[in-house]
C-alpha atoms as a PDB file:
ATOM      1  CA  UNK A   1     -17.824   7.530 -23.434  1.00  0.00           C
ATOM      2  CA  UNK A   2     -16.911  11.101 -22.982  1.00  0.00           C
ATOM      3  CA  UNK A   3     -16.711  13.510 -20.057  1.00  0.00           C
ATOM      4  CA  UNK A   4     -19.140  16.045 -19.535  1.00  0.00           C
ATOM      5  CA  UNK A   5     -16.414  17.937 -17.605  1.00  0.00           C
ATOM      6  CA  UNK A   6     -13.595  19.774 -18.420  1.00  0.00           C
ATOM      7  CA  UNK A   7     -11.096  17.643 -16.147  1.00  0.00           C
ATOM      8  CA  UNK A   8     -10.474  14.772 -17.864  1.00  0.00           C
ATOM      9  CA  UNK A   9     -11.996  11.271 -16.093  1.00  0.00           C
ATOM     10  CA  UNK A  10      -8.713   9.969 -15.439  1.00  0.00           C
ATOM     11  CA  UNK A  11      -8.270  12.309 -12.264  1.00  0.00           C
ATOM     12  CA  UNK A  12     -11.458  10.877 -10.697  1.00  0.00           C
ATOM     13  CA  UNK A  13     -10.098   7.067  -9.175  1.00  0.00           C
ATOM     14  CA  UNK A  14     -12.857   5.272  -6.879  1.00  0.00           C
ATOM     15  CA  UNK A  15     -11.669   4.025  -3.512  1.00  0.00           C
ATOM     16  CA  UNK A  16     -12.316   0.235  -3.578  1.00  0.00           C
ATOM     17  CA  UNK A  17     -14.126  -1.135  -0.304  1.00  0.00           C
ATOM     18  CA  UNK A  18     -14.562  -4.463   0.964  1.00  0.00           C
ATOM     19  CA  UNK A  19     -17.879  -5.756   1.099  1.00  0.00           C
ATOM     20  CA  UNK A  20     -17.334  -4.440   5.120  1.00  0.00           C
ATOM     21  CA  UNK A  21     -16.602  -1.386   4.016  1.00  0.00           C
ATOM     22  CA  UNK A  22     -12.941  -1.302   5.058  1.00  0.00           C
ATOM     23  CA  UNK A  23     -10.291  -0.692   2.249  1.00  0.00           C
ATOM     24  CA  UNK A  24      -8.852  -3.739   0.551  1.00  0.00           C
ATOM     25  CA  UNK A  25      -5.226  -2.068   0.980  1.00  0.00           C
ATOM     26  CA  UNK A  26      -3.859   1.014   2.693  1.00  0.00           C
ATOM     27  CA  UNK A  27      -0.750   1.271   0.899  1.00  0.00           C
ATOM     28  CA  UNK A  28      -0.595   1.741  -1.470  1.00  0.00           C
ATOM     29  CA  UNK A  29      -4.238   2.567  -1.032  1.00  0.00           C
ATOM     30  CA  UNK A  30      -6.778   0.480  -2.735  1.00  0.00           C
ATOM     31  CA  UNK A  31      -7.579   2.519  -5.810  1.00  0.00           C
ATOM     32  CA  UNK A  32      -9.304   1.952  -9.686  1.00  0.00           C
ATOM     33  CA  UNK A  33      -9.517   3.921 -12.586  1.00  0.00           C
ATOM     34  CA  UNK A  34     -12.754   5.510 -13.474  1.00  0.00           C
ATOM     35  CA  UNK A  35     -13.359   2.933 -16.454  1.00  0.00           C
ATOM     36  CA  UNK A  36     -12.425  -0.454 -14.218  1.00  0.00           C
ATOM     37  CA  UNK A  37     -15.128   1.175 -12.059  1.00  0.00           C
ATOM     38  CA  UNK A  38     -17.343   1.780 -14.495  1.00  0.00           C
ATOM     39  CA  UNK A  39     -17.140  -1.733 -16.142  1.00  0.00           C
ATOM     40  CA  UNK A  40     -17.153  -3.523 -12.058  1.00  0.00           C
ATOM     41  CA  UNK A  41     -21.073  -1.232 -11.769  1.00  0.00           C
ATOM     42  CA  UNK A  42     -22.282  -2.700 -14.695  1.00  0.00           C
ATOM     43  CA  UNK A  43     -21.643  -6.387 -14.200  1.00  0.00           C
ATOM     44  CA  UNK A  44     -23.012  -5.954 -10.757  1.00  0.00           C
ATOM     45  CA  UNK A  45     -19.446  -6.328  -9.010  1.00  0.00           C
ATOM     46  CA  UNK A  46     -19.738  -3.536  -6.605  1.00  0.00           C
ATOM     47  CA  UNK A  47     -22.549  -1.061  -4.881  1.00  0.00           C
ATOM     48  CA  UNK A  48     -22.104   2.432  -5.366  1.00  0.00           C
ATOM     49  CA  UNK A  49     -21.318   4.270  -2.075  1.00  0.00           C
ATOM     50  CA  UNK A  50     -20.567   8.054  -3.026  1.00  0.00           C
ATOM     51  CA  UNK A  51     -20.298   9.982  -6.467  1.00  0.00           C
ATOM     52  CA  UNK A  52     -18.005  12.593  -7.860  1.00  0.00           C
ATOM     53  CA  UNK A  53     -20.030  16.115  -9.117  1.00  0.00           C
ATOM     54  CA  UNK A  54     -18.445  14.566 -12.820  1.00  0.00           C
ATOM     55  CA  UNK A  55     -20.445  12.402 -15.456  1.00  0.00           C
ATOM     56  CA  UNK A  56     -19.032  10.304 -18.006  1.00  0.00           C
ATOM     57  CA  UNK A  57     -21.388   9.312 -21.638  1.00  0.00           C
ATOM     58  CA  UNK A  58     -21.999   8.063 -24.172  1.00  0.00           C
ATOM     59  CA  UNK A  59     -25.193   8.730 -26.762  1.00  0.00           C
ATOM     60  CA  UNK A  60     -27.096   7.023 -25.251  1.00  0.00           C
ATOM     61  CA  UNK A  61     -26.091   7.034 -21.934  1.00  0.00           C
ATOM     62  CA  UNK A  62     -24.562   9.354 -18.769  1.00  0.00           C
ATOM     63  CA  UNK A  63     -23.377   8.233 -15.578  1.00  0.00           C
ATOM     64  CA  UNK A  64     -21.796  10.116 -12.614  1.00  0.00           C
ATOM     65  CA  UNK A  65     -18.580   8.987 -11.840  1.00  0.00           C
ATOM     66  CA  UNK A  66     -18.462   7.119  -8.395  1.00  0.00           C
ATOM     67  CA  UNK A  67     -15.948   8.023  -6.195  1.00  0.00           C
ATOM     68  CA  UNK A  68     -15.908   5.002  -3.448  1.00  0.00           C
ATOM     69  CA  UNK A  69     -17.722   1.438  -4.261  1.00  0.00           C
ATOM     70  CA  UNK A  70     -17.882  -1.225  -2.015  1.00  0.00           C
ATOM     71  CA  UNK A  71     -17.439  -5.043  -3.512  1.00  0.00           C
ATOM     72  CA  UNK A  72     -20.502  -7.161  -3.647  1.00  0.00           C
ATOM     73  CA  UNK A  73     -18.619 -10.138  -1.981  1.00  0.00           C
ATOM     74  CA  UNK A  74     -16.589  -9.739   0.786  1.00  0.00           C
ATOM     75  CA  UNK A  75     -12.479 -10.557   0.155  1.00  0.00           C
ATOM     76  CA  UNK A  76     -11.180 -12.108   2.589  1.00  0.00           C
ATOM     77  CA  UNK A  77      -7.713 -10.732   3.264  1.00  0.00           C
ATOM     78  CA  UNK A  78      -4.825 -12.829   3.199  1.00  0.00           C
ATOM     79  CA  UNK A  79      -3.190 -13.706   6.791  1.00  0.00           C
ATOM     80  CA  UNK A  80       0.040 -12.913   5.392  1.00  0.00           C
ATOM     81  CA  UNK A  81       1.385 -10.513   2.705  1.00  0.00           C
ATOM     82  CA  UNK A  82       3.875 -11.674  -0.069  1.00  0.00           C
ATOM     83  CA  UNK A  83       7.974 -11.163   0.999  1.00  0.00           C
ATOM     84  CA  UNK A  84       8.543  -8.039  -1.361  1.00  0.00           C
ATOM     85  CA  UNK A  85      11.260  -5.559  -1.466  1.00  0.00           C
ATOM     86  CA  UNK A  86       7.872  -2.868  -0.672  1.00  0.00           C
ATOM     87  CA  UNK A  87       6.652  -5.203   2.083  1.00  0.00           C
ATOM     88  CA  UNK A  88      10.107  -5.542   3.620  1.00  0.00           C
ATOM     89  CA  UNK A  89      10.108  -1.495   3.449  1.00  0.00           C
ATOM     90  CA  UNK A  90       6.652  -1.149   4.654  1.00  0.00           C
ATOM     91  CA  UNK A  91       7.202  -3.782   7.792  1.00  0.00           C
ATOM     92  CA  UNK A  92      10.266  -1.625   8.373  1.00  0.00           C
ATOM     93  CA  UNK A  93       8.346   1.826   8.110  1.00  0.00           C
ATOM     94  CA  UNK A  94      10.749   3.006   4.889  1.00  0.00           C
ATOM     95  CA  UNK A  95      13.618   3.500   7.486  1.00  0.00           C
ATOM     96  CA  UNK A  96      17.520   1.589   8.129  1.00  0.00           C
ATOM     97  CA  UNK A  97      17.376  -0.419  10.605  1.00  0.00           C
ATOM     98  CA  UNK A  98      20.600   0.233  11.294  1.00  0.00           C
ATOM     99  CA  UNK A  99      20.355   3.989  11.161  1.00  0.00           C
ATOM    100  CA  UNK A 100      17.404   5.405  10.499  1.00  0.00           C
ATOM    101  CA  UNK A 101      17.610   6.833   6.986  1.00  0.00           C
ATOM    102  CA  UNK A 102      14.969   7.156   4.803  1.00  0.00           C
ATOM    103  CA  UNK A 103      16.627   7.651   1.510  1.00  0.00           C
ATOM    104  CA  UNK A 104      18.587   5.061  -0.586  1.00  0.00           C
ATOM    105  CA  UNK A 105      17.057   2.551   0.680  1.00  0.00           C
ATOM    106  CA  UNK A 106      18.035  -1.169  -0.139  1.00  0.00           C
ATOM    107  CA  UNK A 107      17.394  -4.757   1.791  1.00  0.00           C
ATOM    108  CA  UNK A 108      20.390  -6.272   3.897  1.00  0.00           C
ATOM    109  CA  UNK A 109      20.671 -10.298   4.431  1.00  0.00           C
ATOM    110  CA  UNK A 110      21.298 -10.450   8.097  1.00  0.00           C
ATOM    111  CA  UNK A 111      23.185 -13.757   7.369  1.00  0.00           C
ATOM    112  CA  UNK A 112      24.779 -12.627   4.264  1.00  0.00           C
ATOM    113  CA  UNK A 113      23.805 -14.464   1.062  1.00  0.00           C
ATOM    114  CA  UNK A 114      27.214 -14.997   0.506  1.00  0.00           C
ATOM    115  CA  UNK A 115      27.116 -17.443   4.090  1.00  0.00           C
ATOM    116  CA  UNK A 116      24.302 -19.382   3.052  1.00  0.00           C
ATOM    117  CA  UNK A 117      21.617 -16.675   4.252  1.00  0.00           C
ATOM    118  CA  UNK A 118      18.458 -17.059   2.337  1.00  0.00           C
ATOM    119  CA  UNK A 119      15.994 -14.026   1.362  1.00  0.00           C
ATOM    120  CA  UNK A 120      13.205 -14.151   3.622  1.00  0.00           C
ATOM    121  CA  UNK A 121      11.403 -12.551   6.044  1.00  0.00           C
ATOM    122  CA  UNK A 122      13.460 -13.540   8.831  1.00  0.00           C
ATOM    123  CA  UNK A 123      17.059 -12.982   7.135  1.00  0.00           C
ATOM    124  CA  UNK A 124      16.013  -9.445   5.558  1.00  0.00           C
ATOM    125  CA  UNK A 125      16.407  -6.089   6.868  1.00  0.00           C
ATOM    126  CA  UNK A 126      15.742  -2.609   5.704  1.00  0.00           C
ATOM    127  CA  UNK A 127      19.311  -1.051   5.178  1.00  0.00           C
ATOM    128  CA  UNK A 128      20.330   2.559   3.193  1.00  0.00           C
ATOM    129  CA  UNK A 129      23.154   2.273   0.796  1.00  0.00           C
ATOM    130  CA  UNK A 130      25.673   3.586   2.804  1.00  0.00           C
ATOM    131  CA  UNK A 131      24.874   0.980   6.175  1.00  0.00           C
ATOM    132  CA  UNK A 132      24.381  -1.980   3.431  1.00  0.00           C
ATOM    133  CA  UNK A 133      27.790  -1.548   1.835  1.00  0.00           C
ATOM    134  CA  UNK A 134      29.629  -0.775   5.346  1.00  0.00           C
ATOM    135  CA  UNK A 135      28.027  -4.677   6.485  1.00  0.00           C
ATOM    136  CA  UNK A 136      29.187  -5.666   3.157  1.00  0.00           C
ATOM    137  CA  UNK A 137      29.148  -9.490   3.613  1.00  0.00           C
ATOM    138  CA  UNK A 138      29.735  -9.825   7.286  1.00  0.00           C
ATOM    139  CA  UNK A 139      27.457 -11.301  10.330  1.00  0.00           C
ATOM    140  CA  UNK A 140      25.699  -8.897  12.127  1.00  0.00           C
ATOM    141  CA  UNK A 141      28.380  -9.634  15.247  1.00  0.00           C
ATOM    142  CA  UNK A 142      31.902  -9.067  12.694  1.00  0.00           C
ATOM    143  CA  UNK A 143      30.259  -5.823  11.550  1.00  0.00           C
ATOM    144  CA  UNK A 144      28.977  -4.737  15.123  1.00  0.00           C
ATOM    145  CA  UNK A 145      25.781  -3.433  13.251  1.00  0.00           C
ATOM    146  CA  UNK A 146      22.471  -4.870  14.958  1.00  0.00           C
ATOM    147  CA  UNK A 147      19.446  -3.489  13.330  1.00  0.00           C
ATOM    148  CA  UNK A 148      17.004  -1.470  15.272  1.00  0.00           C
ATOM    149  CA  UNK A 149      14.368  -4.001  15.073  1.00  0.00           C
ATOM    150  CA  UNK A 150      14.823  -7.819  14.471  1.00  0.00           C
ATOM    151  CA  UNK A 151      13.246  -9.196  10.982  1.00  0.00           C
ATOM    152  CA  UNK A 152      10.241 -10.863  11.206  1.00  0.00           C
ATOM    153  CA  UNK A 153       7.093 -11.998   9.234  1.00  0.00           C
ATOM    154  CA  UNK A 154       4.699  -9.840   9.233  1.00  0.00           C
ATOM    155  CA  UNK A 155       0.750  -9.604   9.439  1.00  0.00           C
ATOM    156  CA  UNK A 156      -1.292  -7.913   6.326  1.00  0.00           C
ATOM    157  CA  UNK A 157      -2.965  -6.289   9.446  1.00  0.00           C
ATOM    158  CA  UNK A 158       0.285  -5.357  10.753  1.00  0.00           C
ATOM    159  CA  UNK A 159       1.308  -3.830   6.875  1.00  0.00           C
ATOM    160  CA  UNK A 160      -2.027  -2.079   7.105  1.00  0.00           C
ATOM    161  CA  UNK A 161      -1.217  -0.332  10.088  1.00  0.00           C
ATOM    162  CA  UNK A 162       1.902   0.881   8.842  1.00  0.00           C
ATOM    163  CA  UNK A 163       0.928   1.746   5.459  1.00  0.00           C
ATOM    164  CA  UNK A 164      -1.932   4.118   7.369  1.00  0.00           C
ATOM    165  CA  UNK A 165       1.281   6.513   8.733  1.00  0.00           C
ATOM    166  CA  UNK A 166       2.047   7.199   5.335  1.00  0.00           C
ATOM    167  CA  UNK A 167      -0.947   8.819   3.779  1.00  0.00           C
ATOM    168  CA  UNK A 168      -1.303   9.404  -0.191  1.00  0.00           C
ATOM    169  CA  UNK A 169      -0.700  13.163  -1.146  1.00  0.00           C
ATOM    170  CA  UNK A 170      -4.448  13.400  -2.030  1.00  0.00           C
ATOM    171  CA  UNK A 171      -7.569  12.016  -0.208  1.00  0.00           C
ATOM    172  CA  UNK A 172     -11.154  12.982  -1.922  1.00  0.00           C
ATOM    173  CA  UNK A 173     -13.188  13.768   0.527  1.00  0.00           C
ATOM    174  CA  UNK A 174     -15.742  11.204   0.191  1.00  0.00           C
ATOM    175  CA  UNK A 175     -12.836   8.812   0.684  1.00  0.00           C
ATOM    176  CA  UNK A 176     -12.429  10.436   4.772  1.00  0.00           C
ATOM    177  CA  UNK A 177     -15.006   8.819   6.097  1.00  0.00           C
ATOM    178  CA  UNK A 178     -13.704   4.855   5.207  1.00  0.00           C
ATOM    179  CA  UNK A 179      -9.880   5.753   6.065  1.00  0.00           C
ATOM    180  CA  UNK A 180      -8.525   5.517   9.371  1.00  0.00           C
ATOM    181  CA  UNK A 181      -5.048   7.914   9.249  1.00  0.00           C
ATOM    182  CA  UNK A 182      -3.966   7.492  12.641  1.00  0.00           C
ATOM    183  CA  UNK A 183      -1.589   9.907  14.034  1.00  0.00           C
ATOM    184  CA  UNK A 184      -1.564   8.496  17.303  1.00  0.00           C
ATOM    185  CA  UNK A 185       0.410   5.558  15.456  1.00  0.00           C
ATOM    186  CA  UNK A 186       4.465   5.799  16.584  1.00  0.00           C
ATOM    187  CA  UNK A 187       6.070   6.545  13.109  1.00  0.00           C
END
């Protein structure tokens, strides 16, 4: 298939819906490439709910690129989300917990690994480089460094909500109307 536009197809990425019309993932938001699109319309996968002003075709075809489908059958989401190095920076909101940075960030074992702390939900932390190697391989209590907010397992609902205050550098704007970017939310 070719495009009938200049811009090549691979700039035109549908937002993927839930059969209830809610995205299957804010962040990073759920997204596929013109072609997996374009193969999920014709096996019936998914209903078309807006269209790009682009076409792709072939000789003896042409089909306007959709820009947001909705699945056929409804997902239903998982309770809760893998343990991930992302997820543990998501949960945490991409800042220390110990002082607030957002850059060079790594994960800190509460109980260090080195003490029989294991890597999970409750035992990890969001820490920058700097805070992680001034904990080094202490308890929280040796190294008088408590993070800001104590680990937990999260919710995909609760990852959701904090993958919606960091929106993607570009939103079509047939994507606006099924995307819920709350400023209101406390960053």
């Amino acid at each position: 298939m070719t495009s009938t536009a200049t811009s090549s197809p691979d700039r035109f990425p549908a937002l993927v819906l839930n059969a209830d019309y809610r995205p299957l993932s804010y962040y990073p938001l759920s997204l596929w490439s013109w072609q997996e699109t374009v193969k999920a319309v014709f096996l019936d996968r998914v209903n078309v709910v807006c269209h790009y002003d682009r076409a792709v075709r072939s000789p003896s075809f042409e089909m306007r690129l959709p820009s947001v489908v909705s699945l056929k059958i409804y997902v239903k989401p998982a309770l809760y989300p893998a343990f991930t190095r992302f997820n543990v920076f998501l949960r945490d909101r991409f800042q220390c917990q110990y002082c607030g940075a957002t850059k060079e960030l790594t994960f800190d074992h509460l109980v260090p690994r080195s003490l029989g702390g294991r890597t999970r939900w409750d035992n990890v932390t969001t820490a920058c480089a700097s805070c992680n190697l001034r904990k080094g391989g202490k308890l929280p209590e040796e190294a008088k460094m408590f993070p800001r907010q104590k680990p937990y397992r999260p919710t995909v609902y609760e990852l959701h909500r904090n993958g919606r205050l960091f929106p993607p550098n570009y939103l079509h704007e047939s994507w606006l109307d099924y995307l819920y970017w709350d400023s209101e939310l406390e960053p």
